[in-house]
N, C-alpha and C. Protein backbone atom coordinates (compact mmCIF):
# COMPACT_ATOMS: atom_id res chain seq x y z
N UNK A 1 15.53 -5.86 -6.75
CA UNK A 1 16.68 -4.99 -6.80
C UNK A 1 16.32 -3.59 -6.31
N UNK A 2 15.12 -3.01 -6.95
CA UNK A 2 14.84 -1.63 -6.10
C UNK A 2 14.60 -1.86 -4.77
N UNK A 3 13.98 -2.55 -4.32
CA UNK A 3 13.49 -2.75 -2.77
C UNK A 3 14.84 -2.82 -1.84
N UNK A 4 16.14 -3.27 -2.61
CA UNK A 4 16.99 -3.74 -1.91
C UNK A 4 17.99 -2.34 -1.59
N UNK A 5 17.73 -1.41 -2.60
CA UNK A 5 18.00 -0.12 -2.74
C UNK A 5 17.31 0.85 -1.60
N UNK A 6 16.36 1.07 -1.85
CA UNK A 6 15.12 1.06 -1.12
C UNK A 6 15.15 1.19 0.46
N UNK A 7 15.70 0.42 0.57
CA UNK A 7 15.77 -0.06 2.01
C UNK A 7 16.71 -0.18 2.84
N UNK A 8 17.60 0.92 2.31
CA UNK A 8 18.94 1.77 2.39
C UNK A 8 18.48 2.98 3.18
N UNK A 9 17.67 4.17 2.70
CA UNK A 9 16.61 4.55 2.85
C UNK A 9 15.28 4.74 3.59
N UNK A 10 14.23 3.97 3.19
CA UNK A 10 13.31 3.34 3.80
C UNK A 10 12.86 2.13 4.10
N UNK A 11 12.34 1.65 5.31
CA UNK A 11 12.32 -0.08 5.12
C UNK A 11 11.24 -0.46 4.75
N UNK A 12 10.46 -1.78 4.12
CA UNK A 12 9.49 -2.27 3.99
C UNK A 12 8.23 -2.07 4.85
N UNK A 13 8.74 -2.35 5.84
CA UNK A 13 7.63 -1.77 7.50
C UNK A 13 7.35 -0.36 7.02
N UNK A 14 8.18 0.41 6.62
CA UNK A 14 7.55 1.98 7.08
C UNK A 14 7.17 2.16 5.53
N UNK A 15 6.87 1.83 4.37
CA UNK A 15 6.01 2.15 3.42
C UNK A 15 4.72 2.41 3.99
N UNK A 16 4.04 2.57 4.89
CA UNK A 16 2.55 2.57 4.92
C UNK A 16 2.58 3.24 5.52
N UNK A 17 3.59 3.85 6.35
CA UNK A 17 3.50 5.46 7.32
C UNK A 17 4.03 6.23 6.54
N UNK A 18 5.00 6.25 5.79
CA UNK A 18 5.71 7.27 4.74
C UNK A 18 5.90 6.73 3.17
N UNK A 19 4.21 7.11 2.87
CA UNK A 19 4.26 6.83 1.12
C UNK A 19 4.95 7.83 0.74
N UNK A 20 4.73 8.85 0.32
CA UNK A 20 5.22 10.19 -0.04
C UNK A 20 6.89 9.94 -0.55
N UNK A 21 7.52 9.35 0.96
CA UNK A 21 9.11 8.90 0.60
C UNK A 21 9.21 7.94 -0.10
N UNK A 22 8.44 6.93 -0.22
CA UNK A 22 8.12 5.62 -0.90
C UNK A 22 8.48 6.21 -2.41
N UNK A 23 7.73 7.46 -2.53
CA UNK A 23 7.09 7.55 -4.18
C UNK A 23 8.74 8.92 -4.55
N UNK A 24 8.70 9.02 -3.97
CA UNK A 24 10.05 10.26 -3.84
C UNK A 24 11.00 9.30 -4.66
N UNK A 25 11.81 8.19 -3.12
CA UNK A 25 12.85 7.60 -3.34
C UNK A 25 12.59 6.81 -4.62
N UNK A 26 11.52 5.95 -4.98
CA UNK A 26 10.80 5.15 -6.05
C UNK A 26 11.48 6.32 -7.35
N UNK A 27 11.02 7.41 -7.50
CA UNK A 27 11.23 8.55 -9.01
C UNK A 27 12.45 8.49 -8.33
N UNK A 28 13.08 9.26 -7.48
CA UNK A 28 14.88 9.43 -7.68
C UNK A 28 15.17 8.01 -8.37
N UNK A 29 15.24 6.75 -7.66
CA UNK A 29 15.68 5.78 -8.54
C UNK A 29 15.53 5.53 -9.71
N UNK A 30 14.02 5.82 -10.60
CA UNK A 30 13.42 5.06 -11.93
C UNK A 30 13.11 6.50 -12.88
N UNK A 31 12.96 7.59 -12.46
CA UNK A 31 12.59 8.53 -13.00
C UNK A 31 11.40 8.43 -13.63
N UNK A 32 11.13 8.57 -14.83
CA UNK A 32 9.80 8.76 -15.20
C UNK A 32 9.30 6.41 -15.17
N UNK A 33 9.94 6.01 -14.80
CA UNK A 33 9.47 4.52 -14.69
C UNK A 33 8.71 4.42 -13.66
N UNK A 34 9.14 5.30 -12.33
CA UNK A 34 8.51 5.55 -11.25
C UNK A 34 6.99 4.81 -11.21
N UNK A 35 6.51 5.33 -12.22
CA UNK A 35 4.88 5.19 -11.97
C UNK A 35 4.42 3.87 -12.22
N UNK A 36 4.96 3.43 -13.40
CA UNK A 36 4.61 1.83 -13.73
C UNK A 36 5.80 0.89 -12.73
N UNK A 37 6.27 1.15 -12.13
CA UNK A 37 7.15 0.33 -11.18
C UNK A 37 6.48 0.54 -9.56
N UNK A 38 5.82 1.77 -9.18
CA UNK A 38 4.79 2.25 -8.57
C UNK A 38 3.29 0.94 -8.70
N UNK A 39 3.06 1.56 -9.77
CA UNK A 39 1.48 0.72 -9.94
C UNK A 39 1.72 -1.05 -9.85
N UNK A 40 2.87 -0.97 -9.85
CA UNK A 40 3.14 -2.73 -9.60
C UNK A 40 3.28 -3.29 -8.16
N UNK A 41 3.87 -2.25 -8.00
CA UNK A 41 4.07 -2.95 -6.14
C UNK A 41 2.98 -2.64 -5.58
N UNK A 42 1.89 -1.91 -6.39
CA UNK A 42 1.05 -1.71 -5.39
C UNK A 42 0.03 -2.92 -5.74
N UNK A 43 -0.29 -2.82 -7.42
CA UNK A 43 -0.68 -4.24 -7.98
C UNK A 43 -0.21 -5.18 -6.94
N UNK A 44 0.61 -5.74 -6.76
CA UNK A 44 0.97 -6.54 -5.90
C UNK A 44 1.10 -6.82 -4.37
N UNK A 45 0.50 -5.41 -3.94
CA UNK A 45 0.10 -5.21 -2.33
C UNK A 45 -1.15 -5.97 -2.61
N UNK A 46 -2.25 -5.37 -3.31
CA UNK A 46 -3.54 -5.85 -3.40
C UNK A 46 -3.54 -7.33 -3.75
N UNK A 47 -3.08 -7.78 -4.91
CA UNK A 47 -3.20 -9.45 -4.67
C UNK A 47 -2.54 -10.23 -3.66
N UNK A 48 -1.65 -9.42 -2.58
CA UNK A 48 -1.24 -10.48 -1.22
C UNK A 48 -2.67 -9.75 -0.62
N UNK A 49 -3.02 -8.99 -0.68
CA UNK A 49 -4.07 -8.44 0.69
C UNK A 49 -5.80 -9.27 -0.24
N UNK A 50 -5.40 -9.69 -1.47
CA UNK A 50 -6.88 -10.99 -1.50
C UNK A 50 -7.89 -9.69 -2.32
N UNK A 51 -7.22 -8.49 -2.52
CA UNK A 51 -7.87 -8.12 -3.03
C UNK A 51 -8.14 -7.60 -4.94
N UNK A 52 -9.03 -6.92 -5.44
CA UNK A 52 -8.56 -6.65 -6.80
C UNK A 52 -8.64 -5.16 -6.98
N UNK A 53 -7.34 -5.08 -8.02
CA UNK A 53 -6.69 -3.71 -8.32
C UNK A 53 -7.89 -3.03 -9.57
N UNK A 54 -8.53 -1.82 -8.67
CA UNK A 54 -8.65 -1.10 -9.73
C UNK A 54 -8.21 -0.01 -10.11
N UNK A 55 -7.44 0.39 -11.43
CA UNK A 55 -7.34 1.93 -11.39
C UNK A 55 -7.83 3.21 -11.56
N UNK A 56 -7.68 4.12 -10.66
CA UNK A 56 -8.72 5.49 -10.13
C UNK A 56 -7.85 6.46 -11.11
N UNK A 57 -8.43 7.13 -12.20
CA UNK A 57 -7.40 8.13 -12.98
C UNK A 57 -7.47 9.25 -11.70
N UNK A 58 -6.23 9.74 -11.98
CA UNK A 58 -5.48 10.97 -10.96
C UNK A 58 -4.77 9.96 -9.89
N UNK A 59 -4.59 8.64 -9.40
CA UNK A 59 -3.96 8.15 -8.28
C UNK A 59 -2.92 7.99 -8.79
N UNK A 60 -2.35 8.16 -8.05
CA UNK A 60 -0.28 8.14 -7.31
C UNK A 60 -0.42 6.56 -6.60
N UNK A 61 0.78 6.69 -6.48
CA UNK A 61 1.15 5.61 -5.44
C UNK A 61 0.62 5.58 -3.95
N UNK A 62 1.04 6.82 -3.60
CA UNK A 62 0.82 7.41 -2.55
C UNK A 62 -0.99 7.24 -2.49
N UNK A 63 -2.35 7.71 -3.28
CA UNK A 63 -3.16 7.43 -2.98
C UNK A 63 -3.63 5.68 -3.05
N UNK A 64 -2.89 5.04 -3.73
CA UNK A 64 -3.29 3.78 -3.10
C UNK A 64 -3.06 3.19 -2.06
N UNK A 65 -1.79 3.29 -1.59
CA UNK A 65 -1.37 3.06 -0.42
C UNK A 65 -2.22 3.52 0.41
N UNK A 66 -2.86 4.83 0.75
CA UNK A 66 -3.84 5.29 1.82
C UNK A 66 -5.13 4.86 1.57
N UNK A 67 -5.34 4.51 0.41
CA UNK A 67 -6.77 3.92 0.04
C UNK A 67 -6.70 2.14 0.79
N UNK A 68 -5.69 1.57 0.74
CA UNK A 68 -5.77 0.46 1.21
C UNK A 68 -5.14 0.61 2.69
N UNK A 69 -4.55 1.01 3.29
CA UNK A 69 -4.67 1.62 4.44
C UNK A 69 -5.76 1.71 5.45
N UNK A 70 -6.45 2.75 4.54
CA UNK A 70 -8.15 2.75 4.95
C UNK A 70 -8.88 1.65 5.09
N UNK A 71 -9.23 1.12 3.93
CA UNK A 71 -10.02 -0.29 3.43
C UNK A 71 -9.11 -1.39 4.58
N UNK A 72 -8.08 -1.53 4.74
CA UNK A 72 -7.70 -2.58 5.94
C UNK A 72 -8.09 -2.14 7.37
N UNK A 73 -7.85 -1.17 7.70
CA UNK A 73 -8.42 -0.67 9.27
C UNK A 73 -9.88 -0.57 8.98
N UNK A 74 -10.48 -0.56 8.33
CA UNK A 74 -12.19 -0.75 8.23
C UNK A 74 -12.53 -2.26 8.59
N UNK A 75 -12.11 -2.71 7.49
CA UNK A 75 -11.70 -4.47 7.27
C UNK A 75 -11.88 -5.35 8.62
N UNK A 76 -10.59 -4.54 9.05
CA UNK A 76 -10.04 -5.07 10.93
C UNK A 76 -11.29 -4.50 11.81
N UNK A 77 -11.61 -3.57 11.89
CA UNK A 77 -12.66 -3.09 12.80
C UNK A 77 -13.60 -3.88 12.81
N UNK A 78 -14.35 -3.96 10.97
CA UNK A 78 -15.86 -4.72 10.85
C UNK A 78 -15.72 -6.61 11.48
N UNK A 79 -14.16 -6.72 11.38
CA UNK A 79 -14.12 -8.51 12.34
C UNK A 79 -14.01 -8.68 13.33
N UNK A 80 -13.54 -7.61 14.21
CA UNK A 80 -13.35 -7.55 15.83
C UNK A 80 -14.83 -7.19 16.04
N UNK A 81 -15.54 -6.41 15.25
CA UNK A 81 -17.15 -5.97 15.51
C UNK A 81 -17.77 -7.60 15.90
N UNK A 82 -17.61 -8.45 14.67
CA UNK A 82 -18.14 -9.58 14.40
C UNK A 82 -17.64 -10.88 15.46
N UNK A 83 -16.31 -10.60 15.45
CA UNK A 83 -16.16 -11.56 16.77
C UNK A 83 -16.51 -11.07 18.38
N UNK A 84 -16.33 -9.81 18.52
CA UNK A 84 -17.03 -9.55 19.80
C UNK A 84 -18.56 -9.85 19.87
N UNK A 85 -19.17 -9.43 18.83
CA UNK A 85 -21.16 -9.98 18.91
C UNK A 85 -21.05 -11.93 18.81
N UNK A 86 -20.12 -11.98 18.20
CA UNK A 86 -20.31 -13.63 18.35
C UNK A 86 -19.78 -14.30 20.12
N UNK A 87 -18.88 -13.44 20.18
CA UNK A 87 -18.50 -13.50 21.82
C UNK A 87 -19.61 -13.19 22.77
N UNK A 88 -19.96 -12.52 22.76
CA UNK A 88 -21.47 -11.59 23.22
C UNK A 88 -22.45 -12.43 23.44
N UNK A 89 -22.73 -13.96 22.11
CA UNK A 89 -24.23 -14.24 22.33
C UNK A 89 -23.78 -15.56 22.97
């Protein structure tokens, strides 16, 4: 139901270029729920992306999102590394 709100707004695609609005529109809708409705979708980014959620005291929404952001373009780099040297030999 929020997402569907949400996406009035902002769409699913552009959460990862514009957290900030993510976490904005997220509190206008839920107000102080924001954060635990926050820590869930993101909970739930990480178990589709295979990975496990830990929580960093002081993170927002917004810093997980860029933390996994990061950690995926690393991710992607270190396998194109690995398939080009396997291409290579």
């Amino acid at each position: 139901m929020i997402f569907t709100y949400l996406e009035c707004s902002l769409h699913r695609v552009d959460i990862p270029s514009q957290p900030a609005k993510f976490s904005a529109l997220l509190e206008e809708i839920s107000g102080k729920a924001a954060k635990v409705i926050g820590r869930a979708a993101i909970r739930r980014l990480y178990a589709k992306l295979g990975w496990e959620f830990y929580e960093v005291h002081g993170y927002e929404a917004v810093d997980y999102i860029e933390a996994a952001k990061t950690r995926l373009v690393r991710e992607l780099e270190q396998q194109r590394t690995r398939e080009l040297v396997q291409n290579f030999d």
